[in-house]
N, C-alpha and C. Protein backbone atom coordinates (compact mmCIF):
# COMPACT_ATOMS: atom_id res chain seq x y z
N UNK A 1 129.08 157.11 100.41
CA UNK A 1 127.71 157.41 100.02
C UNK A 1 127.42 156.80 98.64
N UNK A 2 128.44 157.18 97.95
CA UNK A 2 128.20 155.82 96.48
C UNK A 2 127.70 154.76 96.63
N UNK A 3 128.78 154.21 97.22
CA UNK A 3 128.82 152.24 97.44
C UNK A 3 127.18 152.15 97.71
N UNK A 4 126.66 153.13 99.06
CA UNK A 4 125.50 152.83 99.51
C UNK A 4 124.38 153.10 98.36
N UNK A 5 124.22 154.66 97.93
CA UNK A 5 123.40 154.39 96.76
C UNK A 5 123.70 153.47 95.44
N UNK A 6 124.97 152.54 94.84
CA UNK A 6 124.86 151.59 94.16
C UNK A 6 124.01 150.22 94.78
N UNK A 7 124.32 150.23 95.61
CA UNK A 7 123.74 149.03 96.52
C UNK A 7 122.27 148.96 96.22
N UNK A 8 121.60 150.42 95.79
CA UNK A 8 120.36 150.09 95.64
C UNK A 8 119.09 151.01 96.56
N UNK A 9 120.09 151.72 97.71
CA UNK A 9 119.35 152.21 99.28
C UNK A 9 119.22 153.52 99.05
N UNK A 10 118.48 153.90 99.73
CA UNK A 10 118.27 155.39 99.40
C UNK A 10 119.26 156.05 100.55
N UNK A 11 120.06 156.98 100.27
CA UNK A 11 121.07 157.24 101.33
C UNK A 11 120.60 158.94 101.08
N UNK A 12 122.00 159.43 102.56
CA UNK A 12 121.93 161.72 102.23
C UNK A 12 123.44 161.26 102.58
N UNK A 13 124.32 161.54 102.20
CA UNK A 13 125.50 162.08 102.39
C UNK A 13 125.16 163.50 103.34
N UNK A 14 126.21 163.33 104.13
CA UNK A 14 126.05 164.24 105.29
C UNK A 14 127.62 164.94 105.84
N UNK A 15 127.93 166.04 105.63
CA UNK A 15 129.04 166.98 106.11
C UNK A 15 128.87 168.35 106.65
N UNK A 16 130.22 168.11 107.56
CA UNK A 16 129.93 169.58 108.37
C UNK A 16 130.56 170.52 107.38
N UNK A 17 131.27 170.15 106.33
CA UNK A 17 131.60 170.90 105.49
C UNK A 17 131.08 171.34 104.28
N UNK A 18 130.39 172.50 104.21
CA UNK A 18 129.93 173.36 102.85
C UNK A 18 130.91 173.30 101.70
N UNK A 19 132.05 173.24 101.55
CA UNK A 19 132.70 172.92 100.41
C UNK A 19 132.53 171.53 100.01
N UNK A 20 132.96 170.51 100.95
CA UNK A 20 132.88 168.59 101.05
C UNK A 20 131.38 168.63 100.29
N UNK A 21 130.34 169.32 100.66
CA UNK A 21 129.27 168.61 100.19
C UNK A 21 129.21 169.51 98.83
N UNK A 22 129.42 170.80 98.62
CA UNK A 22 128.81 171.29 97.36
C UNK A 22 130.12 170.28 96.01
N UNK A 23 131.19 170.01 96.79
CA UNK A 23 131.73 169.20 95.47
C UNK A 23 131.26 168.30 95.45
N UNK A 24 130.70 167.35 96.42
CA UNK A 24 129.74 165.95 96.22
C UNK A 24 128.90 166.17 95.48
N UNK A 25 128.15 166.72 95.64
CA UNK A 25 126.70 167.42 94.90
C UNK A 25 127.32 167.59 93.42
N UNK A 26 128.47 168.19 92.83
CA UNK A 26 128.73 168.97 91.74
C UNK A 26 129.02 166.97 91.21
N UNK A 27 129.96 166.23 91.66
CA UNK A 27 130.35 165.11 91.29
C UNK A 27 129.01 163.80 91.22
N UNK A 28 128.19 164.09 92.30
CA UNK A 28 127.26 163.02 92.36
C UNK A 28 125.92 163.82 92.24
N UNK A 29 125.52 164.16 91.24
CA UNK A 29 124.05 165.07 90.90
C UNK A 29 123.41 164.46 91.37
N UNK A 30 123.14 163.13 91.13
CA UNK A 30 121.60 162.32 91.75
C UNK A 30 121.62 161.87 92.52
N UNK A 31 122.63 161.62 93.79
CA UNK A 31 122.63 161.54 94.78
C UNK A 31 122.08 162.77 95.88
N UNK A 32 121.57 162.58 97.25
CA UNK A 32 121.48 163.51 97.91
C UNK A 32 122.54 164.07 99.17
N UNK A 33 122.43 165.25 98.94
CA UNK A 33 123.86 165.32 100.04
C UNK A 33 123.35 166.67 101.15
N UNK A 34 123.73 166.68 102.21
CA UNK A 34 123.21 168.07 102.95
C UNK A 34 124.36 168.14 104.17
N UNK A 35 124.09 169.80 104.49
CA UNK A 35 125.49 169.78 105.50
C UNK A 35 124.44 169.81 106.55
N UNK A 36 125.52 169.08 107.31
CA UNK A 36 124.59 169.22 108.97
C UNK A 36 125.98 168.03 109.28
N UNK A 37 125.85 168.58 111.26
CA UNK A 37 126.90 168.29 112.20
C UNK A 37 126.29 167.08 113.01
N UNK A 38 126.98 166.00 112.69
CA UNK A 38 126.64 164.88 113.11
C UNK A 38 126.77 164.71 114.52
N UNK A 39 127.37 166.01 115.38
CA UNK A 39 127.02 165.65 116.58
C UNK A 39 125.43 166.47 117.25
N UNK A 40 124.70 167.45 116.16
CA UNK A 40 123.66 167.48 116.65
C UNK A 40 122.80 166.80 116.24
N UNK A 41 122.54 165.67 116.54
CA UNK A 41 121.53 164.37 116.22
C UNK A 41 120.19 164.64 115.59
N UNK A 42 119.70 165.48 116.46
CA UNK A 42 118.36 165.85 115.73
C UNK A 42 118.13 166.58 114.33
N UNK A 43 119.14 167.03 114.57
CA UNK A 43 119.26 167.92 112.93
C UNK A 43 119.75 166.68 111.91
N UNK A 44 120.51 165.86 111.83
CA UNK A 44 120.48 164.67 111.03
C UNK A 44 118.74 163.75 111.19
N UNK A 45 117.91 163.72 112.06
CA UNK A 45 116.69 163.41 112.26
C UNK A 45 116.10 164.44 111.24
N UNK A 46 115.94 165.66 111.71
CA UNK A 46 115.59 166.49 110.73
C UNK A 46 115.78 166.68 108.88
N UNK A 47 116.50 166.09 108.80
CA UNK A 47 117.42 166.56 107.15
C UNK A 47 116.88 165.29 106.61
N UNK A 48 116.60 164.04 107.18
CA UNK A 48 115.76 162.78 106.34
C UNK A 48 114.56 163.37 106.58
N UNK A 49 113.68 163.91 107.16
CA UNK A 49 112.87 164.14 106.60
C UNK A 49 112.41 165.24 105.78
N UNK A 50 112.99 166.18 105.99
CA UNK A 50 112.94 166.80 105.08
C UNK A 50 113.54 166.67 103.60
N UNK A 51 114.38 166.16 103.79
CA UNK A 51 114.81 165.37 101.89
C UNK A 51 114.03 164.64 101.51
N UNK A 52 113.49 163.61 102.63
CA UNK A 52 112.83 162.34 101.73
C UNK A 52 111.76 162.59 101.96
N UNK A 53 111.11 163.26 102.63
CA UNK A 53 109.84 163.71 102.80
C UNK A 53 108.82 162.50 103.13
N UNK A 54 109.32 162.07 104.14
CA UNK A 54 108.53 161.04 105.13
C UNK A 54 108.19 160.84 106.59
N UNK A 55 107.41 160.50 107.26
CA UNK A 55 107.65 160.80 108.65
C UNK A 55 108.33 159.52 109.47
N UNK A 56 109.08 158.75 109.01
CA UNK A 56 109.98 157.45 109.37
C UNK A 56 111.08 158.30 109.86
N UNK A 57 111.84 158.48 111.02
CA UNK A 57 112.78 159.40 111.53
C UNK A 57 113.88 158.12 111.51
N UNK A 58 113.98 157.22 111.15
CA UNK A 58 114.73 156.46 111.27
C UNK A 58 115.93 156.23 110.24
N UNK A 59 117.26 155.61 110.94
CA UNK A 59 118.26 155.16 109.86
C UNK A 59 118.14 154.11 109.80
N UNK A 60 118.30 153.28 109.02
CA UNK A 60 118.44 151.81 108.77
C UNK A 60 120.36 151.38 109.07
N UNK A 61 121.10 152.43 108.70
CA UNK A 61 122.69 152.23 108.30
C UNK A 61 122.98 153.69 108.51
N UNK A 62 124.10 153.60 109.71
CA UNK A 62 125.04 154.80 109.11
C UNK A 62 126.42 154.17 108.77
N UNK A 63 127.16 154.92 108.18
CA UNK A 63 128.27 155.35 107.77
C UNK A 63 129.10 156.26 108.44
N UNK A 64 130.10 156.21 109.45
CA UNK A 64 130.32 157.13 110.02
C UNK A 64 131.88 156.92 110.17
N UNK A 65 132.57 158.19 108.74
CA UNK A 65 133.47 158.40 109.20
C UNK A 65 134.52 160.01 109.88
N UNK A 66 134.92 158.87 110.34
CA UNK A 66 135.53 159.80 111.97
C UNK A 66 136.76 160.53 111.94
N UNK A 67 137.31 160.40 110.52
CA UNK A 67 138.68 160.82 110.05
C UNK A 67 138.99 162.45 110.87
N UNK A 68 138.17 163.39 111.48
CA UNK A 68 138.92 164.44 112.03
C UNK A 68 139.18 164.25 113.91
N UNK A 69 138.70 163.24 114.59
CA UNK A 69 138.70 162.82 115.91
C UNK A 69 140.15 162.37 115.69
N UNK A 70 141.12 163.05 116.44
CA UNK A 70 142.13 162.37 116.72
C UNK A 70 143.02 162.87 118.05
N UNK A 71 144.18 162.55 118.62
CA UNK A 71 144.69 162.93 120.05
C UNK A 71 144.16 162.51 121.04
N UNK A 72 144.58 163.07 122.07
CA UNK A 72 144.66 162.43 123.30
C UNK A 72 143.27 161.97 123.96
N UNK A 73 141.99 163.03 122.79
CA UNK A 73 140.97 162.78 123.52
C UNK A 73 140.10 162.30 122.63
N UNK A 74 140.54 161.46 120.95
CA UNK A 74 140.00 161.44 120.32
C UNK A 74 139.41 159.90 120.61
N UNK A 75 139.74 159.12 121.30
CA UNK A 75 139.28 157.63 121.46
C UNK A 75 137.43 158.15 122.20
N UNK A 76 137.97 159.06 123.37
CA UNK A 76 136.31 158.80 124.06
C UNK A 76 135.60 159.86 123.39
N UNK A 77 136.41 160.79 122.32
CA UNK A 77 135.09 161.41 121.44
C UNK A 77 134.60 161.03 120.55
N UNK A 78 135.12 159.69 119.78
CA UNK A 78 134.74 158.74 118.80
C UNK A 78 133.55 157.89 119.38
N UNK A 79 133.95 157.28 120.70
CA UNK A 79 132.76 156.71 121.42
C UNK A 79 131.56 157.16 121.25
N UNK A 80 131.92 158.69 121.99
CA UNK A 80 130.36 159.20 122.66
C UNK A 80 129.95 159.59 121.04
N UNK A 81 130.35 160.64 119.85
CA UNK A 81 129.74 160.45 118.99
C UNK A 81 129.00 159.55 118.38
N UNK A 82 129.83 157.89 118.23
CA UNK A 82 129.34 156.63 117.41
C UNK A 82 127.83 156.54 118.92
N UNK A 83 127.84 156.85 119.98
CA UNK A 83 127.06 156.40 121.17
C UNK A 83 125.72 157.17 121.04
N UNK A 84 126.01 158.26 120.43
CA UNK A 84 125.01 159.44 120.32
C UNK A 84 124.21 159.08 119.31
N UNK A 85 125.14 158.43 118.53
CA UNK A 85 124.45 158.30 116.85
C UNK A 85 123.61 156.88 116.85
N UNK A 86 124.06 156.37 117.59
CA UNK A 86 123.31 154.64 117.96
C UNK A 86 121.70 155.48 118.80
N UNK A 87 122.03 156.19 119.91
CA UNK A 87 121.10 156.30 120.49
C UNK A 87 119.82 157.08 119.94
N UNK A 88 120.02 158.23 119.36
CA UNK A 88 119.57 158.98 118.56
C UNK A 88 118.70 158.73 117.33
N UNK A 89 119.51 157.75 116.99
CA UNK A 89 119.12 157.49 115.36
C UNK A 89 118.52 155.89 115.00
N UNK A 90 118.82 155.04 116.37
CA UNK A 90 118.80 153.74 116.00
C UNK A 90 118.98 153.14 114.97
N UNK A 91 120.21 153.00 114.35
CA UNK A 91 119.99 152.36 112.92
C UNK A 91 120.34 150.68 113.41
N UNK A 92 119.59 149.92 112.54
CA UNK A 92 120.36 148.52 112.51
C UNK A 92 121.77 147.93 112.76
N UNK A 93 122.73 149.19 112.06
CA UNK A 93 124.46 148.97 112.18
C UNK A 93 124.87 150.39 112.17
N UNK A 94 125.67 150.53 112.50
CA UNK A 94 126.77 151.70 112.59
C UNK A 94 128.31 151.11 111.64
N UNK A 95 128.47 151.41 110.36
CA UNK A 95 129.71 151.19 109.66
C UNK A 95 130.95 152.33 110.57
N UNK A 96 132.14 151.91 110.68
CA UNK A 96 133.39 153.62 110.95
C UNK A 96 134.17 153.43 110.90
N UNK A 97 134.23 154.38 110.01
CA UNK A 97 135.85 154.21 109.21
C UNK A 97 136.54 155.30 110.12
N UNK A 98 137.54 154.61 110.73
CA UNK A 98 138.08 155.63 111.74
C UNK A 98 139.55 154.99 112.13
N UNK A 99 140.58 155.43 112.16
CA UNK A 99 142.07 155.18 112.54
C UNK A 99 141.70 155.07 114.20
N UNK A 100 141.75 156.20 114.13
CA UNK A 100 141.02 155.91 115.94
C UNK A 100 140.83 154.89 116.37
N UNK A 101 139.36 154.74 115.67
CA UNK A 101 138.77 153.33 116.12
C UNK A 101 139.44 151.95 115.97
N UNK A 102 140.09 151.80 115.19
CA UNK A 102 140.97 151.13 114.35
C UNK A 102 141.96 150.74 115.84
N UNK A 103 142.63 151.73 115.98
CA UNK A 103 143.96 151.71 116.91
C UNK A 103 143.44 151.23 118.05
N UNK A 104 142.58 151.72 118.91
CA UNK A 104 141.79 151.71 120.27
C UNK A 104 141.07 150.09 120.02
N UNK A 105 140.63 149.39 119.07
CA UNK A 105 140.29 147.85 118.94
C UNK A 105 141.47 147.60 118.87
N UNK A 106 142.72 147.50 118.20
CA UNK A 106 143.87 146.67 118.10
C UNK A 106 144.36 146.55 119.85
N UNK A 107 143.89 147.48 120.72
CA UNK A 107 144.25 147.15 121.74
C UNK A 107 143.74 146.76 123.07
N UNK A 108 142.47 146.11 122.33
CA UNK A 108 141.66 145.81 123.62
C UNK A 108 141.79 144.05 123.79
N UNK A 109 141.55 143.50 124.83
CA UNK A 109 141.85 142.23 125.14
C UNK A 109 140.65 141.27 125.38
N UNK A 110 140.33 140.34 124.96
CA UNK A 110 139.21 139.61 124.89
C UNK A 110 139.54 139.42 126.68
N UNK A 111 138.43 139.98 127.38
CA UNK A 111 138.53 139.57 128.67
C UNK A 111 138.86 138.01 129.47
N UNK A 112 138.09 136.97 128.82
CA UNK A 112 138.49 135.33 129.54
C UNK A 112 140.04 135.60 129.18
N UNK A 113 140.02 136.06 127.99
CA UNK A 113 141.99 135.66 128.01
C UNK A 113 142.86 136.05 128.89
N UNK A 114 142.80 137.47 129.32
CA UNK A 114 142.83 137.72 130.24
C UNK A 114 143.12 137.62 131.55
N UNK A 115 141.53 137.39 131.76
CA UNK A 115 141.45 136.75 133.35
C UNK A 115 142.14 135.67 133.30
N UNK A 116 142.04 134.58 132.86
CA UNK A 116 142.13 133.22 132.34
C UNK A 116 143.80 133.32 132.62
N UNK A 117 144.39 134.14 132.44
CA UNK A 117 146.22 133.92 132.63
C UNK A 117 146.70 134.70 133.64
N UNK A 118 145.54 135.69 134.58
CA UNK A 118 145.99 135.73 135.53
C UNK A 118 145.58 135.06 136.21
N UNK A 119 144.54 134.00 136.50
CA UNK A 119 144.15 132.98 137.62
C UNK A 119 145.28 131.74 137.50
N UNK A 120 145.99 132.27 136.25
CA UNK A 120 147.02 130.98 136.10
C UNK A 120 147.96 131.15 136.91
N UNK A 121 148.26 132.43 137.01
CA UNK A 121 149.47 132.90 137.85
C UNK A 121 149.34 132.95 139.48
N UNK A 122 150.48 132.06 139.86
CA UNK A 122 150.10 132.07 141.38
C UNK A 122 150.82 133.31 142.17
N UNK A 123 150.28 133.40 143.01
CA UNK A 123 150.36 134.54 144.04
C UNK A 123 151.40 134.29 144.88
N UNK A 124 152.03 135.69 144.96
CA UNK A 124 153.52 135.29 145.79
C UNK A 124 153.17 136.37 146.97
């Protein structure tokens, strides 16, 4: 949320955690910060406007990190969250900082490559 308000943008820092944000708040005074659960979408719809007090429901950028999604089911709950938050919110980009995400790209395969070496392989 720094980087973004140095940059110049008007940002809200956003946590499901009441402690996470009241020390943000105590560390970053002029920044804005509010708790709300990024998987109920509308309530992040809700909290820009009510902070910034505009009727633009829109994000331009999120930031979304994913650091508590993890285990067996944390790949397709990273999805549907980052999926919810695209759909919901439309921002231009989705940033995510996520191990998860991280791990689950290191193992996906550019499809032609792929295909491409099994059409090489002949059939027995």
């Amino acid at each position: 949320t720094k980087l973004l308000d140095d940059a110049g943008r008007y940002c809200i820092g956003v946590d499901i955690g009441p402690k996470i944000i009241a020390n943000a708040k105590k560390q970053y005074s002029d920044i804005t910060f509010a708790v709300a659960d990024a998987w109920k979408t509308l309530d992040l719809i809700k909290c820009r406007k009510a902070l910034k007090g505009e009727d633009d429901l829109g994000y331009d950028l999120v930031w979304a990190d994913i650091g508590g999604l993890s285990g067996s089911d944390g790949h397709l709950e990273s999805l549907s969250l980052l999926d919810s938050l695209g759909c919901a919110l439309q921002p231009r980009a989705i940033v995510i900082k996520s191990n998860c995400m991280r791990d689950l790209a290191s193992r996906i395969k550019f499809f032609p490559d792929v295909y491409g070496k099994m059409k090489a392989k002949p059939r027995t």
